[in-house]
N, C-alpha and C. Protein backbone atom coordinates (compact mmCIF):
# COMPACT_ATOMS: atom_id res chain seq x y z
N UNK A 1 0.84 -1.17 0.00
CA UNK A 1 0.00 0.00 0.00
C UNK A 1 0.88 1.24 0.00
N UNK A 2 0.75 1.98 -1.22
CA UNK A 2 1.58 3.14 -0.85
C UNK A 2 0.76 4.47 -0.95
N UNK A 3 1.35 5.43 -0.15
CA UNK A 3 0.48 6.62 0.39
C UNK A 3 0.36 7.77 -1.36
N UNK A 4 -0.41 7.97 -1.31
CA UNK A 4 -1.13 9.07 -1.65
C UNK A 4 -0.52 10.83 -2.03
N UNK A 5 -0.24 11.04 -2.49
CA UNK A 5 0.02 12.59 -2.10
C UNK A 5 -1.10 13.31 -2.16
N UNK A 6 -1.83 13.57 -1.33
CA UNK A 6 -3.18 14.85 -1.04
C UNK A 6 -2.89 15.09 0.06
N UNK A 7 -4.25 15.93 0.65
CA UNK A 7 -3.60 16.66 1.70
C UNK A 7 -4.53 15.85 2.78
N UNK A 8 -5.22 14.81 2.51
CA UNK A 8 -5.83 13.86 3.19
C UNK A 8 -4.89 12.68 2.92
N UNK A 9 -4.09 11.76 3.68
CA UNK A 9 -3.23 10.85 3.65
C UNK A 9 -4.07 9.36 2.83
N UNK A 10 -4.18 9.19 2.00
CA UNK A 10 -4.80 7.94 1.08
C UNK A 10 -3.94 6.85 1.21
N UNK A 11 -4.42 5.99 1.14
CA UNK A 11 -3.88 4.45 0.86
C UNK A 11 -4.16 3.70 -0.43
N UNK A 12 -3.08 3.21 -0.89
CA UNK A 12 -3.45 2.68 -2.39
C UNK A 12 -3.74 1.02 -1.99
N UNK A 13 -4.81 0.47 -2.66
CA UNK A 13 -4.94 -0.64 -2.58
C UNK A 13 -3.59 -1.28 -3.80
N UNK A 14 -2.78 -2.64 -3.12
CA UNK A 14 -1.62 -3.00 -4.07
C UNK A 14 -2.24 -3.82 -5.64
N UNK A 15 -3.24 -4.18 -5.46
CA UNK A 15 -3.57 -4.81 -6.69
C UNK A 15 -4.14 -4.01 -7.36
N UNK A 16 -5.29 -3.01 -7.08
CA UNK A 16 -6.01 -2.11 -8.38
C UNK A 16 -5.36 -0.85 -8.31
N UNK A 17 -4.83 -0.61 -6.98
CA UNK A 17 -4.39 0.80 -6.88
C UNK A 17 -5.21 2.28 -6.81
N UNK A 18 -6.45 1.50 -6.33
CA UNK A 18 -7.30 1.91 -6.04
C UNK A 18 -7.24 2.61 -4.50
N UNK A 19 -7.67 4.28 -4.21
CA UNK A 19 -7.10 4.96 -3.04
C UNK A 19 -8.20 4.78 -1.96
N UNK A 20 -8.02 4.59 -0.26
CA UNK A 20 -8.15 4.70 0.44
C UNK A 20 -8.64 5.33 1.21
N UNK A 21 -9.27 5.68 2.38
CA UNK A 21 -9.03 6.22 3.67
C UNK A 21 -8.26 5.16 4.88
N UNK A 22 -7.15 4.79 5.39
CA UNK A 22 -6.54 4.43 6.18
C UNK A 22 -8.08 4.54 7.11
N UNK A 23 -7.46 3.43 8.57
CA UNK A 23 -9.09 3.63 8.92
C UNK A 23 -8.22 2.19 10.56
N UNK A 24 -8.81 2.34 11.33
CA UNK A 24 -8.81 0.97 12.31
C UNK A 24 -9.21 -0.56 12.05
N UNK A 25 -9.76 -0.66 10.96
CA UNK A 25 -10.22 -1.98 10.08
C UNK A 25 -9.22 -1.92 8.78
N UNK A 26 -8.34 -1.50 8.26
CA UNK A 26 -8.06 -1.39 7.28
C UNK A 26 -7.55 -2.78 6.68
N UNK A 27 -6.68 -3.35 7.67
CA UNK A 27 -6.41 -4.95 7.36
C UNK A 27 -7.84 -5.77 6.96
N UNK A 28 -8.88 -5.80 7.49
CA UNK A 28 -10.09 -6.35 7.62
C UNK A 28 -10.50 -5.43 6.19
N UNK A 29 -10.61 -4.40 5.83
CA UNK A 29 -10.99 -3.66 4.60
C UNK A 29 -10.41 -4.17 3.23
N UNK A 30 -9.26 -4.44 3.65
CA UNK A 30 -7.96 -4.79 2.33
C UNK A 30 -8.75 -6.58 2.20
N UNK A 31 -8.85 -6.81 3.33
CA UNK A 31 -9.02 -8.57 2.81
C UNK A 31 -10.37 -8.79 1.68
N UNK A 32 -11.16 -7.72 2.68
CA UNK A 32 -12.85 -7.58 2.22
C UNK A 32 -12.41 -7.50 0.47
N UNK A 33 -12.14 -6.50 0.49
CA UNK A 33 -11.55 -6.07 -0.75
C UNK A 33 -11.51 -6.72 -1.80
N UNK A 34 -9.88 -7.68 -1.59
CA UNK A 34 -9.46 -8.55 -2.38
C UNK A 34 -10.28 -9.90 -2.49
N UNK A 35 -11.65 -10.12 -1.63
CA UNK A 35 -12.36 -11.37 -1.63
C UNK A 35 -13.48 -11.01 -2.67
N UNK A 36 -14.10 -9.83 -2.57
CA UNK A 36 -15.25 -9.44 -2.73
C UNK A 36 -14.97 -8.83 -4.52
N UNK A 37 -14.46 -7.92 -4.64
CA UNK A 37 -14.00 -7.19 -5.70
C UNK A 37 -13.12 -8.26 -6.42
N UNK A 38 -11.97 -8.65 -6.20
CA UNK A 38 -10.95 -9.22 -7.17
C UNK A 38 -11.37 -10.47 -7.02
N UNK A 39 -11.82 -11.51 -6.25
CA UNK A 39 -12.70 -12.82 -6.57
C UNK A 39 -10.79 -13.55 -6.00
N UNK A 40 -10.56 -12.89 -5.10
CA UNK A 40 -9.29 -13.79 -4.57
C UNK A 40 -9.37 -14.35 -3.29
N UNK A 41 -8.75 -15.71 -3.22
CA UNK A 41 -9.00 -16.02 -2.06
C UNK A 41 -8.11 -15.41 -0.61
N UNK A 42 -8.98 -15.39 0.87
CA UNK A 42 -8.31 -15.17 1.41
C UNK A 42 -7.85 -15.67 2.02
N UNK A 43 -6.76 -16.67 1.75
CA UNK A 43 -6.00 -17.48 1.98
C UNK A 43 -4.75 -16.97 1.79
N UNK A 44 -4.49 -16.17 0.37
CA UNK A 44 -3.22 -15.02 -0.26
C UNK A 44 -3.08 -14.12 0.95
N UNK A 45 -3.96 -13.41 1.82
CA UNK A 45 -3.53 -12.66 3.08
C UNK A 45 -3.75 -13.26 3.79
N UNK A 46 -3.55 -14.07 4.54
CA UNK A 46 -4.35 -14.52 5.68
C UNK A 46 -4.05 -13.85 6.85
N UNK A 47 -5.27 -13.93 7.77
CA UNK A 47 -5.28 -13.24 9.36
C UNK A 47 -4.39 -13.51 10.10
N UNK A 48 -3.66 -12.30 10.89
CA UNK A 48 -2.96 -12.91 11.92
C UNK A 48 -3.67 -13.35 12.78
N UNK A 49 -3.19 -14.05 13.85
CA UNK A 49 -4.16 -14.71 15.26
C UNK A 49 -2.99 -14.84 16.18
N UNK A 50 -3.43 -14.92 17.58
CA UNK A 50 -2.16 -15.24 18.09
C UNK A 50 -1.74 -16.65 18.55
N UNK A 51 -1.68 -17.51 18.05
CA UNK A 51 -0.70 -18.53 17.86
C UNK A 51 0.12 -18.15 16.67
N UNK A 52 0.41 -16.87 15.70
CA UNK A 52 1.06 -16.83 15.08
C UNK A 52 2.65 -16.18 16.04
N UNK A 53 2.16 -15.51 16.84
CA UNK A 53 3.60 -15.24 17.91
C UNK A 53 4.21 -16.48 18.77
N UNK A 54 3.32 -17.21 18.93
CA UNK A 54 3.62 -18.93 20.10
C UNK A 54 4.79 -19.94 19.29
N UNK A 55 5.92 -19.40 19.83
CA UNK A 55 6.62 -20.61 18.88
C UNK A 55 6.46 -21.93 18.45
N UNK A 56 5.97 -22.63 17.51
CA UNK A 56 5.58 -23.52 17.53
C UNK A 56 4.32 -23.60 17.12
N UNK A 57 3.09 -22.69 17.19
CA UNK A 57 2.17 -22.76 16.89
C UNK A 57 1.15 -23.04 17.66
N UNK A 58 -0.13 -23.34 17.02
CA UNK A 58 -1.23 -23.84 17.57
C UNK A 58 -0.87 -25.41 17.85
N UNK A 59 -1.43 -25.65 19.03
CA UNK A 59 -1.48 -26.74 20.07
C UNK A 59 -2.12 -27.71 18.85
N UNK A 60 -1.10 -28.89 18.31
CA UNK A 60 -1.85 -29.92 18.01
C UNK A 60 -2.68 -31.11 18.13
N UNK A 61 -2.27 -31.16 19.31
CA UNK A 61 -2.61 -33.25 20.01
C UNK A 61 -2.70 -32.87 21.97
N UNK A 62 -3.39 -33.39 22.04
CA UNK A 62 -2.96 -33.45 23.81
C UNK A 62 -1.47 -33.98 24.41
N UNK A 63 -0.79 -34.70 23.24
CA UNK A 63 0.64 -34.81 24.15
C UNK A 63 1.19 -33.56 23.99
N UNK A 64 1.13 -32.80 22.78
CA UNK A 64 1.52 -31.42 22.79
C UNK A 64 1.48 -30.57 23.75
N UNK A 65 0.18 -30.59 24.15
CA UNK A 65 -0.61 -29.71 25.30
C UNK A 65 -0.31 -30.28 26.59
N UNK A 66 0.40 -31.02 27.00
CA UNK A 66 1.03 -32.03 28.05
C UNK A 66 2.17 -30.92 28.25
N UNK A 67 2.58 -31.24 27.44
CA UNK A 67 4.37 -30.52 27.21
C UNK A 67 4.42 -29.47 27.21
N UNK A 68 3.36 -28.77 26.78
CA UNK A 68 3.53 -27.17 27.79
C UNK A 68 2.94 -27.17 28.65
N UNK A 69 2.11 -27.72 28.88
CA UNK A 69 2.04 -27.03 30.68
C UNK A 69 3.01 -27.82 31.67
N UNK A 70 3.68 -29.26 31.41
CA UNK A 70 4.89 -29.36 31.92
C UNK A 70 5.69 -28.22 32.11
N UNK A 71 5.78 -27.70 30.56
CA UNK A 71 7.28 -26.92 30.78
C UNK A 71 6.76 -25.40 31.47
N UNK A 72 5.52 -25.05 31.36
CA UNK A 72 5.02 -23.74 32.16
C UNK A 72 5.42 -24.05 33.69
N UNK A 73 4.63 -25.41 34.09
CA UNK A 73 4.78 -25.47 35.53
C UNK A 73 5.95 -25.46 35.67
N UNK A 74 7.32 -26.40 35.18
CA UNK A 74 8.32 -26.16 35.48
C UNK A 74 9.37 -25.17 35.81
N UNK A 75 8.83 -23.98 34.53
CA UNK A 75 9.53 -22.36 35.06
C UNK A 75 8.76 -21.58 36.22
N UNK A 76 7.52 -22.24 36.55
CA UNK A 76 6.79 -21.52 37.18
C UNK A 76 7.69 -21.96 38.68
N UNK A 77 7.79 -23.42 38.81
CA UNK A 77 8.27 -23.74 40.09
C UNK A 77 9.35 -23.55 40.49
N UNK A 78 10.44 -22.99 39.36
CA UNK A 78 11.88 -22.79 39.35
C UNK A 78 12.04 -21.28 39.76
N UNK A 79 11.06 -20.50 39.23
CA UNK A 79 10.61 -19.53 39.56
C UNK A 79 10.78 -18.61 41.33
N UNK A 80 9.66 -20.06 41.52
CA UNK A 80 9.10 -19.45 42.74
C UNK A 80 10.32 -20.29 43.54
N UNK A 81 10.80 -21.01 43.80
CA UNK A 81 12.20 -21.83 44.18
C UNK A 81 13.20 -20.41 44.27
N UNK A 82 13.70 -19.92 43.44
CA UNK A 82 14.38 -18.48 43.31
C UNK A 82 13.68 -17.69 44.36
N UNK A 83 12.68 -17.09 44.38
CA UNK A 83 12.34 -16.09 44.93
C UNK A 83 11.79 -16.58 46.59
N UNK A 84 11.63 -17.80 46.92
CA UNK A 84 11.66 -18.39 48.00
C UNK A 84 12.92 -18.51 48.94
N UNK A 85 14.10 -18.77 48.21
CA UNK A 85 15.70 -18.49 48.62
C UNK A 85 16.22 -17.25 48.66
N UNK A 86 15.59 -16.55 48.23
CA UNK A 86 16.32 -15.23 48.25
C UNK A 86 15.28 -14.52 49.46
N UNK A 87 14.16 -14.71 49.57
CA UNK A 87 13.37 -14.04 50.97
C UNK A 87 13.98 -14.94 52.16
N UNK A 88 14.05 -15.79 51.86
CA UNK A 88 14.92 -16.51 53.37
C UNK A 88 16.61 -15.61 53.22
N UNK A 89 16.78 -15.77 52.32
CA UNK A 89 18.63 -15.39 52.95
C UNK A 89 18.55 -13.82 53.12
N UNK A 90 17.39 -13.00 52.64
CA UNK A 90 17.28 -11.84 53.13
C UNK A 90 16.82 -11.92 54.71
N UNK A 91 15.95 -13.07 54.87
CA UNK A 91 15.51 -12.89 56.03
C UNK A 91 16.62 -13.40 57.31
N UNK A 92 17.71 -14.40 56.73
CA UNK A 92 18.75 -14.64 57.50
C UNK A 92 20.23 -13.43 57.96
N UNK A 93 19.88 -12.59 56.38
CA UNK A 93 20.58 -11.73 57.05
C UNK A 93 20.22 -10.49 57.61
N UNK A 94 18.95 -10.04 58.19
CA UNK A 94 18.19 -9.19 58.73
C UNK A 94 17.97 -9.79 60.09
N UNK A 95 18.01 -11.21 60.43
CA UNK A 95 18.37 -11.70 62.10
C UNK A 95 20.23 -11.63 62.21
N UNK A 96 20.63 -11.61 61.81
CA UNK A 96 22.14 -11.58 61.91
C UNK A 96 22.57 -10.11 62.12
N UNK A 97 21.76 -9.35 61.42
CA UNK A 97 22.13 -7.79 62.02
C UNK A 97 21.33 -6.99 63.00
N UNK A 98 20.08 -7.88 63.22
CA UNK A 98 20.04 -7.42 64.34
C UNK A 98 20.33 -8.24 65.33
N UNK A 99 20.85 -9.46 66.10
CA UNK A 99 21.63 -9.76 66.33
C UNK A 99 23.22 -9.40 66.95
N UNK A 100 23.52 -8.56 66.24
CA UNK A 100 25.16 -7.75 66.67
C UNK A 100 24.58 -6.71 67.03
């Protein structure tokens, strides 16, 4: 999509080149677009979602789904293991000074 020169900022659609108003739907506008008007599928853009950020993807099988929440609980407990040792040795050395 490239911009426009007016004094209202336009958006060119990339296939007809057809101009715009930029807008909060515009992704959702562009797809409409290219489904409705050019008879393309939208499959050529497809939606982001978020398992597109999840490395790995969308959860396939329940052993999949096993294996992360293994590995969640596991940072979770390693986690809290850390921050459980460190309030005790703060708390060991806060009786040690008062103490002397």
């Amino acid at each position: 999509m490239k911009p426009v020169p007016t004094t209202t900022q336009l958006l060119l659609y990339p296939v007809c080149s057809q101009p715009f108003k930029p807008s909060k739907n515009e992704k959702s506008n562009l797809r409409l677009h290219f489904k409705n008007i050019h008879k393309m599928s939208p499959t050529m853009h497809p939606r982001k979602c978020k398992w597109d950020s999840i490395p790995g993807g969308r959860i396939k099988d329940d052993k999949d789904r096993k294996e992360r929440i293994r590995k969640s609980k596991r940072l979770w407990a390693r986690k809290t293991r850390l921050r459980h040792k460190a309030e005790e040795a703060a708390l060991g050395l806060c009786m040690l000074s008062e103490a002397v």
